[in-house]
N, C-alpha and C. Protein backbone atom coordinates (compact mmCIF):
# COMPACT_ATOMS: atom_id res chain seq x y z
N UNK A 1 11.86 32.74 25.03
CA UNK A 1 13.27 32.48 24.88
C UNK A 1 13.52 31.84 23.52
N UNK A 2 14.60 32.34 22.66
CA UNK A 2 14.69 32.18 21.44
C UNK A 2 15.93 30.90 21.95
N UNK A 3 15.42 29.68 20.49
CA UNK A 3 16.06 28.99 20.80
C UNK A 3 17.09 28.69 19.35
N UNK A 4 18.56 28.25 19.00
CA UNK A 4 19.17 28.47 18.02
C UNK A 4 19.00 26.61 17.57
N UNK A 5 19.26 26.16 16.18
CA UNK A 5 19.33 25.23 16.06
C UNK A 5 21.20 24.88 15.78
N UNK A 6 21.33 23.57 16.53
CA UNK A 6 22.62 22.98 16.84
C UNK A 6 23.54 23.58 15.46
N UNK A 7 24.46 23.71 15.30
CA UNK A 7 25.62 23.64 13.97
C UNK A 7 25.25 23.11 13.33
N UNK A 8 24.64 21.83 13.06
CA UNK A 8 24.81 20.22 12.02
C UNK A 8 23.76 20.45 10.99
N UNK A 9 22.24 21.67 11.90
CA UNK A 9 21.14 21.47 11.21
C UNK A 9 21.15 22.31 9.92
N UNK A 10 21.12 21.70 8.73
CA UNK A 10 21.06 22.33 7.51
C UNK A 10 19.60 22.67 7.33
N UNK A 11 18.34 22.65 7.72
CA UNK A 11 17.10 22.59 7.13
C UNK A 11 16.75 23.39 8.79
N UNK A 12 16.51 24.72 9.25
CA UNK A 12 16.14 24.97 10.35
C UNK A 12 14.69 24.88 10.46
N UNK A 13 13.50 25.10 9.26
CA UNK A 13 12.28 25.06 9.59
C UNK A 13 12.46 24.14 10.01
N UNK A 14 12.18 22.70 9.55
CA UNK A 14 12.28 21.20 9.69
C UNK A 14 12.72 21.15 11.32
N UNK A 15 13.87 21.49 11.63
CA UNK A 15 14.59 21.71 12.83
C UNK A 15 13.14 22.37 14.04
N UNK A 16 12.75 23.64 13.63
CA UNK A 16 11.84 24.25 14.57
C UNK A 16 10.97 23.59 14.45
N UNK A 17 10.24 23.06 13.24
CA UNK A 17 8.96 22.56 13.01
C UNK A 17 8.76 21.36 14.22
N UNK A 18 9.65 20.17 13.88
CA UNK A 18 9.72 18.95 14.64
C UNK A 18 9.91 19.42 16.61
N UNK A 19 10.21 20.40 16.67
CA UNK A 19 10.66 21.24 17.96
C UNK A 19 9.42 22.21 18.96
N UNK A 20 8.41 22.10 17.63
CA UNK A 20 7.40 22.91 18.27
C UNK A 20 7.58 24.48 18.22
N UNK A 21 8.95 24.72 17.55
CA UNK A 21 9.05 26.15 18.25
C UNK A 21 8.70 27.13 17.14
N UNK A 22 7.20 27.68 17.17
CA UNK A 22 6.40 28.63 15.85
C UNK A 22 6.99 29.91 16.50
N UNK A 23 7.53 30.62 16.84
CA UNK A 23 8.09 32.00 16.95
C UNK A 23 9.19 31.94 15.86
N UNK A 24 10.18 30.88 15.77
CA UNK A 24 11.34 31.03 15.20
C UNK A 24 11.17 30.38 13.92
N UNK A 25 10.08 29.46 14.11
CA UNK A 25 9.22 28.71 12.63
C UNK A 25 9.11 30.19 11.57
N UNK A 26 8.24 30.85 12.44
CA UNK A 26 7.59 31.53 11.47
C UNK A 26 8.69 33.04 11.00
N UNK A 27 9.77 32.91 11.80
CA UNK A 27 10.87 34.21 11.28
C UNK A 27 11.44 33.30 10.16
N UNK A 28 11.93 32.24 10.43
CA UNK A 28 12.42 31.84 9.04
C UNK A 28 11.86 31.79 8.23
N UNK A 29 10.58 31.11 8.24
CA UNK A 29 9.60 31.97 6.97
C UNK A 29 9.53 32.74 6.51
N UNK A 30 9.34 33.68 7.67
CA UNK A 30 8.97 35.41 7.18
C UNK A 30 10.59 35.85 6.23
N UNK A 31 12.15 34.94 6.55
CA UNK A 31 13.20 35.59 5.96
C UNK A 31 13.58 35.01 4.52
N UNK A 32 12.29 33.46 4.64
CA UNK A 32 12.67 32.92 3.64
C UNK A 32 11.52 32.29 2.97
N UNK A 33 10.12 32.81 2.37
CA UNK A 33 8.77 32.17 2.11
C UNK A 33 9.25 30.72 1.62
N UNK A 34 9.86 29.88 1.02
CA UNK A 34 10.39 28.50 0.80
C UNK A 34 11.02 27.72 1.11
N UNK A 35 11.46 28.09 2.78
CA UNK A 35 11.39 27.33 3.68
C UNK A 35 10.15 26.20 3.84
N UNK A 36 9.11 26.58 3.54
CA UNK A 36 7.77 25.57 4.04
C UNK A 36 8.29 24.40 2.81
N UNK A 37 8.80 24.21 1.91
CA UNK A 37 9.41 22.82 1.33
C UNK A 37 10.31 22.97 1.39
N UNK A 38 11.36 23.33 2.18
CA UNK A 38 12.71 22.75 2.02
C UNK A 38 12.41 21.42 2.74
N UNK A 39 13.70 20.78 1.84
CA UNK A 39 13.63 19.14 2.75
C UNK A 39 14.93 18.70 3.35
N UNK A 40 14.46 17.81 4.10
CA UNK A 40 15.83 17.13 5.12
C UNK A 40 16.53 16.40 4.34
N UNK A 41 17.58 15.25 5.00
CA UNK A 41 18.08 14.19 4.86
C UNK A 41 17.47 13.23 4.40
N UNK A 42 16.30 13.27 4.84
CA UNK A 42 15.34 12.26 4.47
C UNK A 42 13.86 12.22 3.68
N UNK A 43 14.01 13.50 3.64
CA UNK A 43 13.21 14.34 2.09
C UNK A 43 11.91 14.60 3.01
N UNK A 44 12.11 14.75 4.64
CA UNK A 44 10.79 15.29 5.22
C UNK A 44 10.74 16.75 5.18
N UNK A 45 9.42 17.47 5.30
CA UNK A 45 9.22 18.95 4.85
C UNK A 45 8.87 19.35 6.56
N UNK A 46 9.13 20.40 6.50
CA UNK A 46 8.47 21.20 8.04
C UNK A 46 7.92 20.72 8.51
N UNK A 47 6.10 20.70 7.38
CA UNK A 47 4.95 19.65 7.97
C UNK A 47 5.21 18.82 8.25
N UNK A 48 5.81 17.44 7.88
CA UNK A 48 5.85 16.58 8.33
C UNK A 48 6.64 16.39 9.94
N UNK A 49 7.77 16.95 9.44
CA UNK A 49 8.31 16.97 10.89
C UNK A 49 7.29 17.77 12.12
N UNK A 50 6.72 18.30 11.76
CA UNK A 50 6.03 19.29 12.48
C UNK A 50 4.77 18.02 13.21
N UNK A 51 4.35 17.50 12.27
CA UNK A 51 3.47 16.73 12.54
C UNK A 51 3.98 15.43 13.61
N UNK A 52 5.44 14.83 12.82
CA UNK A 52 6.34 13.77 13.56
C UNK A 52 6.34 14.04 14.90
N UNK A 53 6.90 15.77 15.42
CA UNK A 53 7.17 16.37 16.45
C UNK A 53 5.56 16.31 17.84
N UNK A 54 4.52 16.00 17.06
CA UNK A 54 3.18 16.09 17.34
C UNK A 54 2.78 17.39 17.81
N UNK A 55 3.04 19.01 16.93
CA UNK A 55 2.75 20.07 17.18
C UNK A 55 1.68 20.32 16.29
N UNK A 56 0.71 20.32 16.58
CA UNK A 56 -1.00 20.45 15.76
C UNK A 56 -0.72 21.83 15.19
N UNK A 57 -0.21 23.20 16.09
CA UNK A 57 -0.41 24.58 16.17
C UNK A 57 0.92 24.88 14.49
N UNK A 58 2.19 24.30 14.63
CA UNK A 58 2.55 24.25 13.95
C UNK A 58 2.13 23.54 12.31
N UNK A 59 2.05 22.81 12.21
CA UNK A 59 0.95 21.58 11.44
C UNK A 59 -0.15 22.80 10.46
N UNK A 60 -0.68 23.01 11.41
CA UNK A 60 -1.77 24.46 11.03
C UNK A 60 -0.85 25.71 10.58
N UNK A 61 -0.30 26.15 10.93
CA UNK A 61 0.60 27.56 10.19
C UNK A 61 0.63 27.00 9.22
N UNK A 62 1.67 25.95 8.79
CA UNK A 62 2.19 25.64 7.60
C UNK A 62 1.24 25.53 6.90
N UNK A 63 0.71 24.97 7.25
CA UNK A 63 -0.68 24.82 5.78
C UNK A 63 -1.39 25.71 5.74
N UNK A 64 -1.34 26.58 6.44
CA UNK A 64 -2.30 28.26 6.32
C UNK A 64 -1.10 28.77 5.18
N UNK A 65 0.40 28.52 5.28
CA UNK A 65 1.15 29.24 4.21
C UNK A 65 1.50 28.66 2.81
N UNK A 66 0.67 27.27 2.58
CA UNK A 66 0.46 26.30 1.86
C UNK A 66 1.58 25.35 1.69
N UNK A 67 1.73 24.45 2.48
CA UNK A 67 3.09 23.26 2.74
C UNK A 67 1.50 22.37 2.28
N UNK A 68 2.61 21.31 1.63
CA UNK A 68 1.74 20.48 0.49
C UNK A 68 1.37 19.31 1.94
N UNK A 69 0.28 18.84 1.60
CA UNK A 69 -0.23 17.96 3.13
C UNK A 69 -0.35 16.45 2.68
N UNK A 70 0.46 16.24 1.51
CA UNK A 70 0.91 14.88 1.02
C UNK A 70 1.98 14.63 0.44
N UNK A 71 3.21 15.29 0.64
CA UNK A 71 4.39 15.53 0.86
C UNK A 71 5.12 14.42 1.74
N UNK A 72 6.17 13.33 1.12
CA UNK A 72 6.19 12.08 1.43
C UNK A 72 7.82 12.32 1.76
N UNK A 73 8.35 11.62 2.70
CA UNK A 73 9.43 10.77 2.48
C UNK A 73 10.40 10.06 2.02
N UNK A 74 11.56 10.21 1.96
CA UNK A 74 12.13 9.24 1.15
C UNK A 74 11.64 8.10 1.61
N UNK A 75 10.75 7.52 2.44
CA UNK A 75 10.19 6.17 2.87
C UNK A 75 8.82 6.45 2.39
N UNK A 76 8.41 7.39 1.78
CA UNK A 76 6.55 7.72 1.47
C UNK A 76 5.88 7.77 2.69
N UNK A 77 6.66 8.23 4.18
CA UNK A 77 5.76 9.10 5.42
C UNK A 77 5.62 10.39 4.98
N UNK A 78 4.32 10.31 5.53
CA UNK A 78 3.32 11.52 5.40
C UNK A 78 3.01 12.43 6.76
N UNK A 79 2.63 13.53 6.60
CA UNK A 79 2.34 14.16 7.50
C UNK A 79 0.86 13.33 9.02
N UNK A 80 0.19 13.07 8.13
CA UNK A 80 -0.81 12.15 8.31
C UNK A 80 -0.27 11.07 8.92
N UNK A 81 0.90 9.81 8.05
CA UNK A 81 0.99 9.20 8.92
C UNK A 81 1.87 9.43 10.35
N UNK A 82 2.12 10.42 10.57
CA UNK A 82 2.81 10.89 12.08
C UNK A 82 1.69 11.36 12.93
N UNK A 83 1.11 11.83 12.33
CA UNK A 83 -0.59 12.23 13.68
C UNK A 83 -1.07 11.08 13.57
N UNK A 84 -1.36 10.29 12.93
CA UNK A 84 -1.73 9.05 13.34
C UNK A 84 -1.02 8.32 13.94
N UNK A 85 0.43 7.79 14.40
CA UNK A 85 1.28 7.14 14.99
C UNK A 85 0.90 8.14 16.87
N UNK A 86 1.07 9.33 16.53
CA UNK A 86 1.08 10.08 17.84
C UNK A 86 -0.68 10.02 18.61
N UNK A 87 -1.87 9.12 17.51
CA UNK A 87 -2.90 9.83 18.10
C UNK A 87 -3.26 10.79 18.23
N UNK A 88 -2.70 11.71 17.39
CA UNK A 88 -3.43 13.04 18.01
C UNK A 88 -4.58 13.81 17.00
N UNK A 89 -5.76 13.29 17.21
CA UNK A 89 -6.84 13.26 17.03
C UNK A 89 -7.07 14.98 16.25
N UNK A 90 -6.52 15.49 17.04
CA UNK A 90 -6.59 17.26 16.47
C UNK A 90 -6.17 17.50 14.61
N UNK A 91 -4.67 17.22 14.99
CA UNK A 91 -4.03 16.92 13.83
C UNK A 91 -4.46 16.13 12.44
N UNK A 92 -4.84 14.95 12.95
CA UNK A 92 -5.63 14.08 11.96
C UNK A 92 -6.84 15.14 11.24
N UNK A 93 -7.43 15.42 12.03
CA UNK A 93 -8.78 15.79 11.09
C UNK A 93 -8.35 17.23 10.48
N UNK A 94 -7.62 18.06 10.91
CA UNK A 94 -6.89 19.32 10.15
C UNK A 94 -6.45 19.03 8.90
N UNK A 95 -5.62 17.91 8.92
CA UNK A 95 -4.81 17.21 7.74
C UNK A 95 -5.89 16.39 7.09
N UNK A 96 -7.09 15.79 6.98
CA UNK A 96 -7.85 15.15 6.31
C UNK A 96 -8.91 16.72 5.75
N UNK A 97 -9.04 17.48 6.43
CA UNK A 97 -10.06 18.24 6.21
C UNK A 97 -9.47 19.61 4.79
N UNK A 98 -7.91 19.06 5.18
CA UNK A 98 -7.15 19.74 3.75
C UNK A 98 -6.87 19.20 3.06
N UNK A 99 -7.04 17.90 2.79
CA UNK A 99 -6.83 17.17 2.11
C UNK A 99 -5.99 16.17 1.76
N UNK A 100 -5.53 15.49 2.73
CA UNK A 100 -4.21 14.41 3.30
C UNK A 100 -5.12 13.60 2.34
N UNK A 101 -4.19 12.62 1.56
CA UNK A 101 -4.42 11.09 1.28
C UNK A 101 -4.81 10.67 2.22
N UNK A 102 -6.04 9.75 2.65
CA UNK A 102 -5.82 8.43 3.88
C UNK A 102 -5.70 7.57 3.10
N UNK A 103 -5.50 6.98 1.98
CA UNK A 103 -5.03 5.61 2.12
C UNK A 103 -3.41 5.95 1.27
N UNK A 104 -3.12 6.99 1.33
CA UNK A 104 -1.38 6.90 1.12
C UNK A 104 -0.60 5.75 1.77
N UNK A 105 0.13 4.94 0.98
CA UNK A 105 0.88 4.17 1.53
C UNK A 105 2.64 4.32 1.72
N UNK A 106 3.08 4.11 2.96
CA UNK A 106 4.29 4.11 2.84
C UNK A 106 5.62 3.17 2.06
N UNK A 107 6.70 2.96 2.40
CA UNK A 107 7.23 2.19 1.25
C UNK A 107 7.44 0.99 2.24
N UNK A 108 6.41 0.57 3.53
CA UNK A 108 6.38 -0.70 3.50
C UNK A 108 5.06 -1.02 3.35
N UNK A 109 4.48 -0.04 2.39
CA UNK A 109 2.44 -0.57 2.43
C UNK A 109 1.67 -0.07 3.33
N UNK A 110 2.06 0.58 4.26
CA UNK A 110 1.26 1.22 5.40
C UNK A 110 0.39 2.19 5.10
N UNK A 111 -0.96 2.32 5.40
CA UNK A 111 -1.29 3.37 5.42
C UNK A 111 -0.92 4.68 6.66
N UNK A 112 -1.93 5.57 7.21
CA UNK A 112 -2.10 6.10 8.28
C UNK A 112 -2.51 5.05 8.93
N UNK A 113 -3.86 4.76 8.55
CA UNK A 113 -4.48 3.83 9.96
C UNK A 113 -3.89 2.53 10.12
N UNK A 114 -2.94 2.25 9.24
CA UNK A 114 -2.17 0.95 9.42
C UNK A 114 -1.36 1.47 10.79
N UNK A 115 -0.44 2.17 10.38
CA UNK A 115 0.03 3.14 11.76
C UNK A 115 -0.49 3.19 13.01
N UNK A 116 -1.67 4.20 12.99
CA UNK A 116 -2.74 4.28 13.65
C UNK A 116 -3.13 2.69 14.48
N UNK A 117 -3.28 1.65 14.04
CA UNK A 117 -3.86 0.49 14.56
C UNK A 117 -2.27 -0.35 15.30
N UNK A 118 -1.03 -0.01 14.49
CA UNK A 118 -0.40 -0.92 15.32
C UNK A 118 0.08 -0.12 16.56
N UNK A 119 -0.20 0.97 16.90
CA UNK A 119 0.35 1.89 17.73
C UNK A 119 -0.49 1.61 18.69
N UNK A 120 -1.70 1.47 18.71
CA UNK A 120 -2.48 1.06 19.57
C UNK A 120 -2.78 -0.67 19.90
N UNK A 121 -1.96 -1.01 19.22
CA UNK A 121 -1.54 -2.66 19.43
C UNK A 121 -0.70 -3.04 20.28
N UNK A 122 0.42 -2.18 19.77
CA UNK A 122 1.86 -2.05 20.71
C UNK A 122 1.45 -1.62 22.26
N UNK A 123 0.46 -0.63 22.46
CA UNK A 123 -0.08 -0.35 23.91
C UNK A 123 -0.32 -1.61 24.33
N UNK A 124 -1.50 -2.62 24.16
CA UNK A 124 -2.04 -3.61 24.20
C UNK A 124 -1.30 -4.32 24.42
N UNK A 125 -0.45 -5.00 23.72
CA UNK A 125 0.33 -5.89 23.73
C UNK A 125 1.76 -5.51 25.20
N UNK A 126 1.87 -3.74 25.13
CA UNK A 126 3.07 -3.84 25.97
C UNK A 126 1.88 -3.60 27.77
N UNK A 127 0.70 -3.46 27.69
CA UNK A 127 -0.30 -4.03 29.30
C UNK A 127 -0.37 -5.39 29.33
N UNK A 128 -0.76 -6.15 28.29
CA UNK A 128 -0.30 -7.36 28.87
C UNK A 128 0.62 -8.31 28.71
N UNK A 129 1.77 -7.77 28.43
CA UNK A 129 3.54 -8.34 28.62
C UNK A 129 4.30 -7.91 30.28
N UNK A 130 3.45 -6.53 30.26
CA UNK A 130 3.67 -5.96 31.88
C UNK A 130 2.96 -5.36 32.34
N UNK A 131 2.14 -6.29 33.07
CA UNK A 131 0.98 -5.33 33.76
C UNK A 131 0.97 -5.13 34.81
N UNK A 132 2.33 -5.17 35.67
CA UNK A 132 2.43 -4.17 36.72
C UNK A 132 2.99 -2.80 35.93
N UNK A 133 3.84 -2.54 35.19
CA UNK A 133 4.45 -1.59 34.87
C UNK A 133 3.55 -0.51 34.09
N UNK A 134 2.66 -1.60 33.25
CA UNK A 134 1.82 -0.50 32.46
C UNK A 134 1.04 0.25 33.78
N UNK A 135 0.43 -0.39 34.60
CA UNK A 135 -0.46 0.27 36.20
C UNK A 135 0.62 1.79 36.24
N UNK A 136 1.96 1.83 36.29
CA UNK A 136 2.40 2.53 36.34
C UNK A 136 2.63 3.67 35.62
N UNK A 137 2.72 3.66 34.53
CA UNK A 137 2.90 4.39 33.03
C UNK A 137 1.59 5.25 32.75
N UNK A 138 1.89 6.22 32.15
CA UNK A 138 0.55 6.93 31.68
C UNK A 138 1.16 7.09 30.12
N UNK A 139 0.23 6.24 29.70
CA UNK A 139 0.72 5.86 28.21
C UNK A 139 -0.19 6.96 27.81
N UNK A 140 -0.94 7.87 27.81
CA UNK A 140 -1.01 8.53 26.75
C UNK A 140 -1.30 10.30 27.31
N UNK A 141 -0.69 11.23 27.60
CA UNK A 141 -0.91 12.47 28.22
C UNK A 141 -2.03 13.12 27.98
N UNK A 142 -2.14 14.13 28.86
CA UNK A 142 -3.30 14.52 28.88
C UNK A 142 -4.36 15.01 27.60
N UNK A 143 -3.88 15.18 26.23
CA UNK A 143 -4.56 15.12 24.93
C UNK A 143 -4.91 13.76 24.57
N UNK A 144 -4.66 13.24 25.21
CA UNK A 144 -4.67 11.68 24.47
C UNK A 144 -3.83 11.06 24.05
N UNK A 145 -3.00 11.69 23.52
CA UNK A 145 -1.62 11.63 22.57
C UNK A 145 -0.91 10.17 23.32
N UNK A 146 -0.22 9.60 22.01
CA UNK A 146 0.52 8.15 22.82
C UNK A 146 1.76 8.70 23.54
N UNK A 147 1.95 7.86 24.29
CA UNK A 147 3.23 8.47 25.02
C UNK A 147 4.78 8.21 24.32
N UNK A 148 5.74 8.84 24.49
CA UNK A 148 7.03 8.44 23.56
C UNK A 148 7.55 7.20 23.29
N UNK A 149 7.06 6.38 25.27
CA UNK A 149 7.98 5.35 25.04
C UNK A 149 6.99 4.87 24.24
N UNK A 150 5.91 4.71 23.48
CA UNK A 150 5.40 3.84 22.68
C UNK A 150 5.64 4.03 21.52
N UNK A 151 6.09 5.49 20.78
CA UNK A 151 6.44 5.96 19.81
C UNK A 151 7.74 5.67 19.14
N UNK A 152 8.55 5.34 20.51
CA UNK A 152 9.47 5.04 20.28
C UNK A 152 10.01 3.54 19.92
N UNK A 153 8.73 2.48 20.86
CA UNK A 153 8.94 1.08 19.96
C UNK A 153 7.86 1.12 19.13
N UNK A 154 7.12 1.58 18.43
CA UNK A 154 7.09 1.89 17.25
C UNK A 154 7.95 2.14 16.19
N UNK A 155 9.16 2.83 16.41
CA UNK A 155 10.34 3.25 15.58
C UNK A 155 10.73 2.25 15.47
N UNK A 156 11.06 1.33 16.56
CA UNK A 156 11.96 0.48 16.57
C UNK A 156 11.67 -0.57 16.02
N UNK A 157 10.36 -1.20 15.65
CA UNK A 157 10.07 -1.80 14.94
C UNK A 157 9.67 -1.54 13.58
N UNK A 158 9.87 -0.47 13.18
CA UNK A 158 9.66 0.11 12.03
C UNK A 158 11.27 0.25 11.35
N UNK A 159 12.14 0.17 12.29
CA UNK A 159 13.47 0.44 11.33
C UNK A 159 13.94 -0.95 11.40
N UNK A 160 13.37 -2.02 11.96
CA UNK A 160 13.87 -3.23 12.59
C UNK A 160 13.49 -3.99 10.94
N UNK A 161 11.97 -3.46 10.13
CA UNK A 161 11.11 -4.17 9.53
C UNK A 161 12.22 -3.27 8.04
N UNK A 162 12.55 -2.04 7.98
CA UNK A 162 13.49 -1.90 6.90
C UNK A 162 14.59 -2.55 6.52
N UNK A 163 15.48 -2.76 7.67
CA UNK A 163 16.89 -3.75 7.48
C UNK A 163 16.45 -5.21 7.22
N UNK A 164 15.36 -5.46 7.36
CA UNK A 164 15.03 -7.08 6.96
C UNK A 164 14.43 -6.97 5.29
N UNK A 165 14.29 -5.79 4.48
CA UNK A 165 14.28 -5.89 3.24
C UNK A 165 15.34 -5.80 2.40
C-alpha cells in the first residue's frame, strides 16, 4: 500500500526515509537521483532521517546510492548519532564500516557514544525512579532497539539542554 506524504512535506525522501517506507523512497529517487541530499527544515538528509526513523534497510539503500554518512544538522546530528540514540546495533556498524565520523560532535559536544551512553542512562535511571512500571515496560523490542518512550525523553532533554543556551 502506497503511502502519500501529508501537504506540508516539502522534502518527501526525508518524509519516506524517517517513515521506513523504501518502495516510495526509492521512486522518488528513481524520479529524482538528488533527492538522496535534499535537506529539511533542519538541514537533515534522507539518511539521517532514515537513520532518526531507526530503518537500517533504508540507511543501507541510501548509501548504496551514495548519501554522504557524515552529513550533519543544523545542530551537527549525524546519521550515526541517531543509531546510536536508537541502539540499533545493525545500523551503527553499516555507518562506521562506511565511514561515519565516531567522534563527530554535535553542537552541544556530543558525540555518538555520548548519545549512545546517556540513552542507556536514561533506562537506568527511569528502573530505578519506577520499578514497578519499568517490570512492566519492554524498554527495548525485539532487535534490541530502545523503546520510544525512552527516545522520546531523550528528546526532551535534549531540546530542554538547547533553550538553556
Amino acid at each position: 500500500m502506497s503511502m502519500t506524504p501529508p501537504d506540508y512535506v516539502q522534502f518527501p525522501a526525508g518524509w519516506y526515509a524517517k517513515k521506513g517506507r523504501l518502495d516510495e523512497l526509492k521512486e522518488v529517487c528513481r524520479l529524482d537521483p538528488q533527492a538522496i541530499s535534499e535537506r529539511d527544515n533542519f538541514d537533515g538528509t534522507p539518511l539521517i532521517r532514515g537513520a532518526e526513523g531507526n530503518h537500517t534497510h533504508v540507511v543501507e539503500y541510501l548509501i548504496a546510492l551514495g548519501a554522504d554518512v557524515n552529513a550533519r544538522t543544523i545542530y551537527n546530528i549525524t546519521a550515526l548519532h541517531h543509531a546510536s540514540l536508537n541502539g540499533n546495533l545493525e545500523c551503527i556498524r553499516l555507518l562506521v564500516s562506511k565511514g561515519a565520523d565516531v567522534n563527530i560532535k554535535n553542537s552541544k559536544g556530543k558525540t555518538p557514544a555520548d548519545w549512545a551512553n546517556e540513552a542507556v542512562a536514561s533506562q537506568i535511571l527511569d528502573i530505578l525512579k519506577h520499578p514497578k512500571r519499568s517490570e512492566q515496560i519492554n524498554q527495548r523490542d525485539t532487535a534490541g532497539n530502545l523503546s520510544r518512550e525512552h527516545k522520546l525523553s531523550f528528546w526532551r532533554k535534549f531540546r530542554e539542554g538547547l533553550r538553556g543556551h
